[in-house]
Protein backbone atom coordinates (compact mmCIF):
# COMPACT_ATOMS: atom_id res chain seq x y z
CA UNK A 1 12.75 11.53 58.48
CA UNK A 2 11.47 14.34 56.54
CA UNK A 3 15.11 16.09 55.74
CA UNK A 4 17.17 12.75 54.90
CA UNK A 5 14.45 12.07 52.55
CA UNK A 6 15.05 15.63 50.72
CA UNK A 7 18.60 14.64 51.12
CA UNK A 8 18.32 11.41 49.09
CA UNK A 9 16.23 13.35 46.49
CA UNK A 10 18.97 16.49 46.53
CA UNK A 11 21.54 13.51 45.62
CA UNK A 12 19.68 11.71 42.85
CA UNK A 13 19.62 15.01 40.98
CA UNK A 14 22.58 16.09 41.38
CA UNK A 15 23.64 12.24 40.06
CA UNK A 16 21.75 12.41 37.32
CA UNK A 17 22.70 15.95 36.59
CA UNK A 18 26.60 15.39 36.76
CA UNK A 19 25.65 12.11 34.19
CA UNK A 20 24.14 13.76 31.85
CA UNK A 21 26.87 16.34 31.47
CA UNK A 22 29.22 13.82 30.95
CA UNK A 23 30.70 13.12 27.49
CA UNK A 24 28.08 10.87 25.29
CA UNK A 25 28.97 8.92 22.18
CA UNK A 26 27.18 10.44 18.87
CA UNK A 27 24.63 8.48 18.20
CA UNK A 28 23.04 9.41 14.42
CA UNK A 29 21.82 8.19 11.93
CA UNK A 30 24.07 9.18 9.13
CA UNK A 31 27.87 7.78 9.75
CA UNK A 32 30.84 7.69 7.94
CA UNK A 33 30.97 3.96 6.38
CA UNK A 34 34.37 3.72 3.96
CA UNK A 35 37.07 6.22 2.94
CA UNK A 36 39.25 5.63 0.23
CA UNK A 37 42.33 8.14 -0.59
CA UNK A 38 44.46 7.44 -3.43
CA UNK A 39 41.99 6.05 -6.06
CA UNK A 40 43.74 5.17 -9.58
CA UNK A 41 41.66 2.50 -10.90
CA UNK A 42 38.66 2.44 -8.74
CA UNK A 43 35.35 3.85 -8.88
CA UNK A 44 34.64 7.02 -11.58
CA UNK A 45 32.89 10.06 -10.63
CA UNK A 46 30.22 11.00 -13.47
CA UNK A 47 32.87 12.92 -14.88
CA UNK A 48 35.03 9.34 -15.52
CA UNK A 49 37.47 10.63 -13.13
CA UNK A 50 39.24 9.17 -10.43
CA UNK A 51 39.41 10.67 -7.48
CA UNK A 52 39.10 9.80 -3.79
CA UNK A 53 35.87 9.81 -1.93
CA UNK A 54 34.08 9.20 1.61
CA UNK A 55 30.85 7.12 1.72
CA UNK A 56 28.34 8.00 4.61
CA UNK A 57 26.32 5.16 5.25
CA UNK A 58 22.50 5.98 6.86
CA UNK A 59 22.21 3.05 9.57
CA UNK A 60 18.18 4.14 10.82
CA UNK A 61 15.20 2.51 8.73
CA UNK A 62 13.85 5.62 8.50
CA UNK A 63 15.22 8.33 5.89
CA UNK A 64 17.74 11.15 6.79
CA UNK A 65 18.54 14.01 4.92
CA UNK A 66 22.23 15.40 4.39
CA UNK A 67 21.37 18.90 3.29
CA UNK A 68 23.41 21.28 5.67
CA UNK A 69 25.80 19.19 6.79
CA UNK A 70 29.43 19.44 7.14
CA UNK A 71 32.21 17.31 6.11
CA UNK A 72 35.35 18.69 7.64
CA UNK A 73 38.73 17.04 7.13
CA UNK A 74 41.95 17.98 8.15
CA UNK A 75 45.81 16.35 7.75
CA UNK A 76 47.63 19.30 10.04
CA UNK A 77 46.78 19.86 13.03
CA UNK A 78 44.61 23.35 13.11
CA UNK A 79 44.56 23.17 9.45
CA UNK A 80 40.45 21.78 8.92
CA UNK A 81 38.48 22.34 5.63
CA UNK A 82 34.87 22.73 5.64
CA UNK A 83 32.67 21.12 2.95
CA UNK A 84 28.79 22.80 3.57
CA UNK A 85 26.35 20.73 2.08
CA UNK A 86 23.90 22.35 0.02
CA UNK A 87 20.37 22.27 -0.08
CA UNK A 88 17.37 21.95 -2.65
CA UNK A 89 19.34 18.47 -3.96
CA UNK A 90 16.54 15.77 -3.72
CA UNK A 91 19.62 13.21 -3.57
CA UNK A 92 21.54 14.10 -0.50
CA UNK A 93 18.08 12.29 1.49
CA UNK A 94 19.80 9.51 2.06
CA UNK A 95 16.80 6.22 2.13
CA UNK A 96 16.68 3.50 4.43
CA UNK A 97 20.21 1.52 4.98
CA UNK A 98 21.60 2.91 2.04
CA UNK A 99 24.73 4.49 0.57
CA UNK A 100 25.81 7.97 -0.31
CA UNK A 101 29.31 8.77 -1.90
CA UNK A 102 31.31 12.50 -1.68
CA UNK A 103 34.09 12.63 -4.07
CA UNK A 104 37.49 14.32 -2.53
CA UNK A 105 38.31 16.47 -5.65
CA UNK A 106 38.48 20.27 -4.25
CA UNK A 107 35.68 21.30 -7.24
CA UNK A 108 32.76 21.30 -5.84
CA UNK A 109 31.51 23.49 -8.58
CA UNK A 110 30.70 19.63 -10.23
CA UNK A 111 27.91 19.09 -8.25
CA UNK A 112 26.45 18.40 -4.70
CA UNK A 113 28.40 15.34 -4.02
CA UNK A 114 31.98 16.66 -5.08
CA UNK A 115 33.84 18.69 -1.74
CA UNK A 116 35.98 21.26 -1.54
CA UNK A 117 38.85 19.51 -0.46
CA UNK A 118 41.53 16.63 -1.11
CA UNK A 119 42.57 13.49 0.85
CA UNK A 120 46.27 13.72 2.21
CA UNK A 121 48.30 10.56 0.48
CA UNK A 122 51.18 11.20 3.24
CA UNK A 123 49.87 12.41 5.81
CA UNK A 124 46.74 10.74 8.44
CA UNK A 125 43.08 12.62 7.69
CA UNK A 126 40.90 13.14 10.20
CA UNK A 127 37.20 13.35 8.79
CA UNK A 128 34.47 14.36 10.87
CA UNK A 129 30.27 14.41 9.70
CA UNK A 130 28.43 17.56 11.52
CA UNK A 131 25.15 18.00 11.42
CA UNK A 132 23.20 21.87 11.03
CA UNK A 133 23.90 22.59 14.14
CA UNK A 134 27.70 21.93 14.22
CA UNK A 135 27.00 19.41 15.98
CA UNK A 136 29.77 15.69 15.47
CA UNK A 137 27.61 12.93 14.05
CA UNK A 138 30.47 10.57 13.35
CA UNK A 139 34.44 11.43 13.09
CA UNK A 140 37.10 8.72 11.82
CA UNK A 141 41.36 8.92 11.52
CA UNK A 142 42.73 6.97 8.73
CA UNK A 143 46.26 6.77 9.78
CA UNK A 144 49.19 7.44 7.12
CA UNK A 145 50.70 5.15 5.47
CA UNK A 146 48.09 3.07 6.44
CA UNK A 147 46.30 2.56 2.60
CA UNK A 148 48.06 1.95 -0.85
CA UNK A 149 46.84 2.26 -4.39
CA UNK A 150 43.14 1.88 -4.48
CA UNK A 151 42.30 0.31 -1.28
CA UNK A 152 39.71 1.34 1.03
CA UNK A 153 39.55 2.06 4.93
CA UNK A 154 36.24 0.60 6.17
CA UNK A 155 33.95 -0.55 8.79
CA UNK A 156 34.39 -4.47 8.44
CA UNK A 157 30.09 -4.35 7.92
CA UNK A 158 27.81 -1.47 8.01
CA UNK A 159 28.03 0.54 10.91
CA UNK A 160 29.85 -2.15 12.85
CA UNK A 161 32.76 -0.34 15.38
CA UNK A 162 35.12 -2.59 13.63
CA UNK A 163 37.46 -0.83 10.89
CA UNK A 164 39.99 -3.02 8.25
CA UNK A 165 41.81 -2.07 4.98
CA UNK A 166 39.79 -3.15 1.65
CA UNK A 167 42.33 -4.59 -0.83
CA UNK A 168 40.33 -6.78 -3.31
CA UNK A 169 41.61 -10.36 -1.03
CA UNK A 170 39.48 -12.72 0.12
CA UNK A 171 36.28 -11.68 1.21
CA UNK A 172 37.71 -7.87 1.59
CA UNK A 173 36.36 -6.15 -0.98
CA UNK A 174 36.23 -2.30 -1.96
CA UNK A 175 32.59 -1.35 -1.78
CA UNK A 176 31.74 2.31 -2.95
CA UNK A 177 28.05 2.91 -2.25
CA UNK A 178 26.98 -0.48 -1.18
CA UNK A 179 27.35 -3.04 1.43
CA UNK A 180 30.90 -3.15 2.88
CA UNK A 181 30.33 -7.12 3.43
CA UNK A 182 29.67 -9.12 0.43
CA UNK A 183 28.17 -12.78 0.43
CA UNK A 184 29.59 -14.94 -2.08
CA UNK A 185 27.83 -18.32 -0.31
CA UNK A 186 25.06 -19.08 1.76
CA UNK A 187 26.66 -21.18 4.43
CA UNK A 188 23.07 -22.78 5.30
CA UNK A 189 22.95 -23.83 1.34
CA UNK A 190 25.87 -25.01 1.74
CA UNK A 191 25.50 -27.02 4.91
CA UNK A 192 22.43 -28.27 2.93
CA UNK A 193 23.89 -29.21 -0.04
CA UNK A 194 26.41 -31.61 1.91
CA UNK A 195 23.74 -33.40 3.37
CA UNK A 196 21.22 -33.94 0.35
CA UNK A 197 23.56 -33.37 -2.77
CA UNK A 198 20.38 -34.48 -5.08
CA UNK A 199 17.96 -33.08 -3.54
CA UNK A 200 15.92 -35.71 -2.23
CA UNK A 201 15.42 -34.64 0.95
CA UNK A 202 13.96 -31.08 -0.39
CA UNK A 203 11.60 -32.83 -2.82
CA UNK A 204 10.20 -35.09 0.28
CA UNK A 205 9.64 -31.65 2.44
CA UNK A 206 8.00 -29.76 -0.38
CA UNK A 207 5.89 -32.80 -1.10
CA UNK A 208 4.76 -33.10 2.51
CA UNK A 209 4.18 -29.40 2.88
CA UNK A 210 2.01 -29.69 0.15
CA UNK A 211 0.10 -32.63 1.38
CA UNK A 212 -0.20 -31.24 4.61
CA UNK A 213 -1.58 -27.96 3.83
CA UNK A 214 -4.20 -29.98 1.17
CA UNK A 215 -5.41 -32.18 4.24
CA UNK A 216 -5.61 -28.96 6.18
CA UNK A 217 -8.04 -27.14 3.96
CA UNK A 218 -10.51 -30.22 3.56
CA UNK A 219 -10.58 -30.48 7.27
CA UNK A 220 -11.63 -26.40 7.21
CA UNK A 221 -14.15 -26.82 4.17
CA UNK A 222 -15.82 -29.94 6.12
CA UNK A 223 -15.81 -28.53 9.33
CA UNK A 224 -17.46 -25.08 7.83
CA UNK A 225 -19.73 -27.09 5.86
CA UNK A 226 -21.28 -29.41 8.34
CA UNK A 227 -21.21 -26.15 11.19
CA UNK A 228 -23.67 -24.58 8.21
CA UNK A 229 -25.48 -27.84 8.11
CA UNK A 230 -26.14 -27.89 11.45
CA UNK A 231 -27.18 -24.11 11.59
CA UNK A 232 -29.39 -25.05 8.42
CA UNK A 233 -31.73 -27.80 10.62
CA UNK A 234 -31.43 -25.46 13.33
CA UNK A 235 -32.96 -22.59 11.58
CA UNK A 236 -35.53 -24.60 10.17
CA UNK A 237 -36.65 -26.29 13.24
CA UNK A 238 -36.79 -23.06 14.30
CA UNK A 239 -38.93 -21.53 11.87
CA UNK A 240 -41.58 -25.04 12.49
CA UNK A 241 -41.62 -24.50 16.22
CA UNK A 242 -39.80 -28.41 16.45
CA UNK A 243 -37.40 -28.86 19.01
CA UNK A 244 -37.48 -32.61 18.76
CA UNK A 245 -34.74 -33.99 16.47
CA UNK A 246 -35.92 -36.69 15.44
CA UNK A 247 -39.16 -35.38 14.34
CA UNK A 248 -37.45 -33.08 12.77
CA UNK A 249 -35.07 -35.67 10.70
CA UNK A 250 -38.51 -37.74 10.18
CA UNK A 251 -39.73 -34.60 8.61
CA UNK A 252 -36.52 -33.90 6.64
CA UNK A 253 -36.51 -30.17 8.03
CA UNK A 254 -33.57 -28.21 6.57
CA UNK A 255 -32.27 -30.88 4.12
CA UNK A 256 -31.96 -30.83 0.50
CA UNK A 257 -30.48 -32.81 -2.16
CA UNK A 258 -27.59 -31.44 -4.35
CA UNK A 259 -29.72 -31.38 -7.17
CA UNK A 260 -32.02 -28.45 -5.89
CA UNK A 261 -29.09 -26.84 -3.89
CA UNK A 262 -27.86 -26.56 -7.66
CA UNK A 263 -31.03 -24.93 -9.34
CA UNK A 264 -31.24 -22.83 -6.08
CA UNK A 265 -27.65 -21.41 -6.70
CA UNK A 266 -28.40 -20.72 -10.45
CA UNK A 267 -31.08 -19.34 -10.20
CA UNK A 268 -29.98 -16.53 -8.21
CA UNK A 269 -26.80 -16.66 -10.36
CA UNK A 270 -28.79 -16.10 -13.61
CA UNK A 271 -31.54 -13.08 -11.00
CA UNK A 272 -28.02 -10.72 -9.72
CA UNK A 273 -26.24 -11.46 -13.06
CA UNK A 274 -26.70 -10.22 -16.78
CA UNK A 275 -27.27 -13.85 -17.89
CA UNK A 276 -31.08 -13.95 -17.37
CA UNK A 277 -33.73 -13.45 -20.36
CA UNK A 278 -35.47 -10.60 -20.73
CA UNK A 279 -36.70 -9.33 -23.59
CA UNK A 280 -37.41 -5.41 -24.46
CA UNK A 281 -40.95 -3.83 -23.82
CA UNK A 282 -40.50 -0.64 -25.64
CA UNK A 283 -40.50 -0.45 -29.33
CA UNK A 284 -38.74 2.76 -30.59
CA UNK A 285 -39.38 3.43 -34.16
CA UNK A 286 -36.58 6.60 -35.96
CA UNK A 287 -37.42 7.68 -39.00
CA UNK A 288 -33.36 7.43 -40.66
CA UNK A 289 -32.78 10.35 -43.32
CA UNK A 290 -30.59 9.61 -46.18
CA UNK A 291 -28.59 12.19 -48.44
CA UNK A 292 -29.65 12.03 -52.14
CA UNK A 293 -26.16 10.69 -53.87
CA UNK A 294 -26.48 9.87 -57.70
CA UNK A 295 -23.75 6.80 -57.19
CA UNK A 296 -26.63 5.04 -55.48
CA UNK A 297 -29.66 6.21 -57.24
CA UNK A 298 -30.91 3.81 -59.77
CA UNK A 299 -32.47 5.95 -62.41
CA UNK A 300 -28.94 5.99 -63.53
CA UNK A 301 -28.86 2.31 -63.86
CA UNK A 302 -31.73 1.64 -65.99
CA UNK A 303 -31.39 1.89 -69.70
CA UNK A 304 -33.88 4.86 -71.18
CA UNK A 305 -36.59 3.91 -73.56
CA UNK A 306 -36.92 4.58 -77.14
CA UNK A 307 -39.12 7.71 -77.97
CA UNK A 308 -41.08 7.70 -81.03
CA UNK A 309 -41.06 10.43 -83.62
C-alpha cells in the first residue's frame, strides 16, 4: 500500500512538472493595442509630422512602467530591429487602462516615444513587446497588403483577442491613444426613449424616489426620537428608585414640554459658544505717547496779542 501510494505521488509531479514546462500564453499587463503603417493624414507627432506608430495599451488597474522594454519589429525574416526603451522618462509609466503611442520614424533622437525603426508598406511586420528581461509580453503580424492609406490594424476593443482594420466606416474608427471602441449611443437611452419619448415616466420615478426616501427618514427621526424618549423615563425612573409606570407617568418622571427642552438647548448653546455675556474684570490703563508735530499744535492757530510799547 505504502509503494503505490509513492507511485501516485511520483506521477502527480512528474504531471505537473511536464505542465508547467509546456508553452504558456504571455499574460502582461502592457499589450500591443493598434498599429497603424502608412499614416498621411492621421495623427501628428509633436513635431506635426506624420508618421506611423504602435499604441501599447496597459489592460491591469494597477500602473506599469515601460522603461526597459523592447519593441522589436521585423518585415524579413532574420532581419529584427530593436527599439530599447529608455529610462528616467516619468511618461513611459503607463496609468490604469490607458494609452501609450511609439511613433515608427527611425529618429529616436526626438524623444522617448519615437523608435528606431520604420513600418514596412509592402511587406507584413511582425512586432513583438519584451519586457527587461527579454522576455515576449505581447507579439502581433499585420499582414501585407492588408492596410491602405491611414487605416489602422486593431484589437476590435481593448485587449479583446479579436483584431479588424480601422477605416473611419461605421462604428470602425482609428483611435490613437484612446479607446479602440467608441460609443456614439447608449442603447439603454435609447430603448428608453422609445418607450417614454416625454419623459413622463422618468418624472413619476424621480418623484417617487423622492417621496420614498422623505417617508423613510421621518420613520428614522420618529423611531430615534421616541427610542430616546423611552430611554429618557427610563433613566429617570431610574434615578427615583420607581419601577412602577404608572406612578411614574402620574409623577411626570422624564417628561418635559418643548418650551423648556428649548431654553435647555440654548442655554448650553449660548455656555460652549462665544454668544454668552460676559463682561471684562480687568481694567488696563497705557499711558499713549504722542510725537510733538507743529501741524497739530494749536499755539499756531491762535492769533498773538498786541504788545504795548
Amino acid at each position: 500500500m505504502t509503494r503505490n501510494k509513492i507511485g501516485i505521488f511520483l506521477s502527480l509531479m512528474l504531471a505537473l512538472g511536464f505542465s508547467s514546462c509546456g508553452e504558456q500564453k504571455p499574460n502582461s499587463k502592457l499589450i500591443i493595442n493598434e498599429v497603424l503603417v502608412e499614416n498621411q493624414h492621421n495623427f501628428q507627432d509633436d513635431y506635426g509630422l506624420h508618421s506611423g506608430w504602435i499604441e501599447i495599451f496597459n489592460r491591469a488597474y494597477s500602473s506599469a512602467d515601460l522603461a526597459g522594454c523592447l519593441l522589436k519589429v521585423s518585415s524579413q525574416p532574420g532581419d529584427t530591429v530593436t527599439y530599447f526603451i529608455p529610462k528616467g522618462d516619468v511618461l513611459t509609466n503607463v496609468k490604469p487602462r490607458q494609452h501609450t503611442l511609439f511613433w515608427a520614424d527611425a529618429n529616436p533622437r526626438k524623444g522617448t516615444f519615437h523608435t528606431s525603426f520604420v513600418l514596412s508598406k509592402t511587406s507584413a511586420n511582425w512586432i513583438g513587446l519584451f519586457d527587461s528581461g527579454k522576455k515576449l509580453l505581447d507579439e502581433v503580424i499585420v499582414p501585407a497588403g492588408l492596410l491602405g492609406t491611414d487605416q489602422s490594424y486593431a484589437r476590435v476593443s481593448d485587449a479583446s483577442d479579436e483584431w479588424e482594420v480601422k477605416n473611419d466606416q461605421g462604428d470602425k474608427y482609428v483611435t490613437p491613444s484612446t479607446n479602440n471602441k467608441t460609443l456614439e449611443a447608449n442603447p439603454k437611452m435609447d430603448k428608453f426613449e422609445q418607450h417614454d419619448p416625454i419623459g413622463v415616466g422618468m418624472a413619476i420615478s424621480a418623484m417617487c424616489v423622492v417621496f420614498s426616501g422623505l417617508i423613510l427618514l421621518y420613520f428614522c427621526f420618529s423611531f430615534v426620537g421616541r427610542a430616546s424618549i423611552s430611554m429618557r423615563k427610563r433613566n429617570a425612573m431610574k434615578a427615583h428608585n420607581i419601577t412602577d409606570r404608572v406612578e411614574a407617568k402620574e409623577k411626570q418622571l422624564g417628561e418635559a414640554s418643548g418650551e423648556v427642552i428649548a431654553a435647555i438647548t440654548m442655554a448650553l448653546h449660548e455656555t460652549q459658544g462665544a454668544d454668552h455675556d460676559m463682561e471684562e474684570t480687568v481694567l488696563t490703563i497705557s499711558r499713549v505717547k504722542r510725537s510733538y508735530s507743529p501741524w497739530s499744535s494749536k499755539i499756531y492757530t491762535l492769533r498773538e496779542p498786541l504788545h504795548k510799547k
